[in-house]
Protein backbone atom coordinates (compact mmCIF):
# COMPACT_ATOMS: atom_id res chain seq x y z
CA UNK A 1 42.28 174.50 -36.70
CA UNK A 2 45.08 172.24 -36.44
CA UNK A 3 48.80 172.54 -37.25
CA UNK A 4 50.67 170.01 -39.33
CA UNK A 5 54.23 169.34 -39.74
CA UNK A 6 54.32 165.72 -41.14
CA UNK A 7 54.02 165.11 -44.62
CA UNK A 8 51.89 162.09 -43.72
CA UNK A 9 49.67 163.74 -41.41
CA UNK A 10 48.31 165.85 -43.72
CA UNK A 11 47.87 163.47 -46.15
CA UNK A 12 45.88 161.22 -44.03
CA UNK A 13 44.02 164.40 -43.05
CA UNK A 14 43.32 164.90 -46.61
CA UNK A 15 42.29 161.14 -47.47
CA UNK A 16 40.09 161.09 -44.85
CA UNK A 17 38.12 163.97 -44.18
CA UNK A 18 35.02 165.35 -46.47
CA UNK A 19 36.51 168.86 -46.72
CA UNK A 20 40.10 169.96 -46.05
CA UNK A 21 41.13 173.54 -46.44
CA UNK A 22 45.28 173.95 -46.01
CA UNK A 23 46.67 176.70 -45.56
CA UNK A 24 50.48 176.70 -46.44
CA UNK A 25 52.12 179.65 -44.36
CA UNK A 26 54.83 181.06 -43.01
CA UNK A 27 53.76 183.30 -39.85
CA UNK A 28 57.42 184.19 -38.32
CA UNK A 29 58.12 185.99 -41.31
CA UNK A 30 55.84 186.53 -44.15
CA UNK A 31 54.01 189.43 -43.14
CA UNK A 32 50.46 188.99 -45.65
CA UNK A 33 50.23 185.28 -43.86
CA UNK A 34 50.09 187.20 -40.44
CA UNK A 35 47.22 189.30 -41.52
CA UNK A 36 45.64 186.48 -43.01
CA UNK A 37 45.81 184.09 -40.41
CA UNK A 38 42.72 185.83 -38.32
CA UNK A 39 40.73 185.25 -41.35
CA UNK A 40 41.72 181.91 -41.28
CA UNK A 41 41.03 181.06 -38.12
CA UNK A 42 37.45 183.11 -38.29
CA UNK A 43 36.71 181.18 -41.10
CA UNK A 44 37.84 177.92 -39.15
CA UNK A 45 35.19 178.61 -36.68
CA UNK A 46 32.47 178.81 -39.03
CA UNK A 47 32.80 176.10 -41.53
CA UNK A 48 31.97 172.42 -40.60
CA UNK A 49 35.54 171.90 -43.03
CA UNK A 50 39.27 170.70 -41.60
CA UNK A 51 40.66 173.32 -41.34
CA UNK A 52 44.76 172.79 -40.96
CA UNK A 53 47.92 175.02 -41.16
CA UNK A 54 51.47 174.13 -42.48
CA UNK A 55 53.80 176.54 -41.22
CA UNK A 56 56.42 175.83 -44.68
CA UNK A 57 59.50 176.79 -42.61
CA UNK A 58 59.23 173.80 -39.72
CA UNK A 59 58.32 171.66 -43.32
CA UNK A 60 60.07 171.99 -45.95
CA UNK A 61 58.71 169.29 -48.08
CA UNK A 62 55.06 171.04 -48.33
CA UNK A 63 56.20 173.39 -50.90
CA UNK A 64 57.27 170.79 -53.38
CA UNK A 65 54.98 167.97 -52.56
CA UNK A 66 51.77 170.28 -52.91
CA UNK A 67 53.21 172.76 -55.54
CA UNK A 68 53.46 175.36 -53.58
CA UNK A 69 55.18 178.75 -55.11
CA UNK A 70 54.58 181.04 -52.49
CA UNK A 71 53.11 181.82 -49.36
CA UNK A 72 50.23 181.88 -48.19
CA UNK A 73 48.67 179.67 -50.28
CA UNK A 74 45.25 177.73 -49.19
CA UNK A 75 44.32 174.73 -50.99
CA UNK A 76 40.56 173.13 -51.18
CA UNK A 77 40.09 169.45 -50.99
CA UNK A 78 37.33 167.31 -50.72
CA UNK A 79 37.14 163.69 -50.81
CA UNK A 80 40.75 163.08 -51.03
CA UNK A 81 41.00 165.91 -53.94
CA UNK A 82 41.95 168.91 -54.60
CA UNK A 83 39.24 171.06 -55.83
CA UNK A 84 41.01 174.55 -56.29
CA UNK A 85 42.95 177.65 -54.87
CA UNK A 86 41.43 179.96 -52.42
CA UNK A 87 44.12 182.36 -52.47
CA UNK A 88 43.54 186.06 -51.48
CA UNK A 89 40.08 185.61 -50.28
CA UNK A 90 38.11 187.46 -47.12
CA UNK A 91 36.72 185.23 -44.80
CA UNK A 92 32.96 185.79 -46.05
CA UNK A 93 34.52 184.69 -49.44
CA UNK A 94 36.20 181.72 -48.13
CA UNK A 95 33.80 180.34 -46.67
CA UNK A 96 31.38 181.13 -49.71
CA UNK A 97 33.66 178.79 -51.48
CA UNK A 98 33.92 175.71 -49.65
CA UNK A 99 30.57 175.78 -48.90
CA UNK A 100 29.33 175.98 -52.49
């Protein structure tokens, strides 16, 4: 799993990898990102997907510039696109969903 903090970054990220899962976060604070997060990061290990992490609080722009009302919210894309929300999911879910 990789951290971004560069609005570019995860763009090219996005662009240029097959599948993408984001996951827009806030772990200093937001307590249902912290208990998420293992599940992320299990799910990371599994799945032949990018997996990446935007911490919203070191960047600011990632709630506006991928609509992002709240946190956490994870984000499918592949090919460039975004495919849908994976909000609120279990790992086994998760990864039943991106690899559908």
């Amino acid at each position: 799993m990789l951290w971004v903090d560069d609005v570019t970054e995860l763009q090219d990220l996005i662009d240029s990898a097959h599948e993408v899962v984001v996951d827009f976060t806030a772990p200093s604070w937001c307590r249902p990102c912290q208990q998420f997060a293992p599940h992320f990061d299990k799910a990371a290990e599994k799945s032949d997907a990018t997996f990446v992490a935007v911490d919203v609080d070191k960047a600011p722009w990632a709630m506006a510039d991928y609509g992002v009302r709240g946190v956490p919210t994870v984000m499918l894309y592949q090919n460039g696109e975004y495919v849908k929300n994976l909000q609120e999911r279990s790992v086994i879910k998760l990864l039943a969903e991106i690899n559908s």
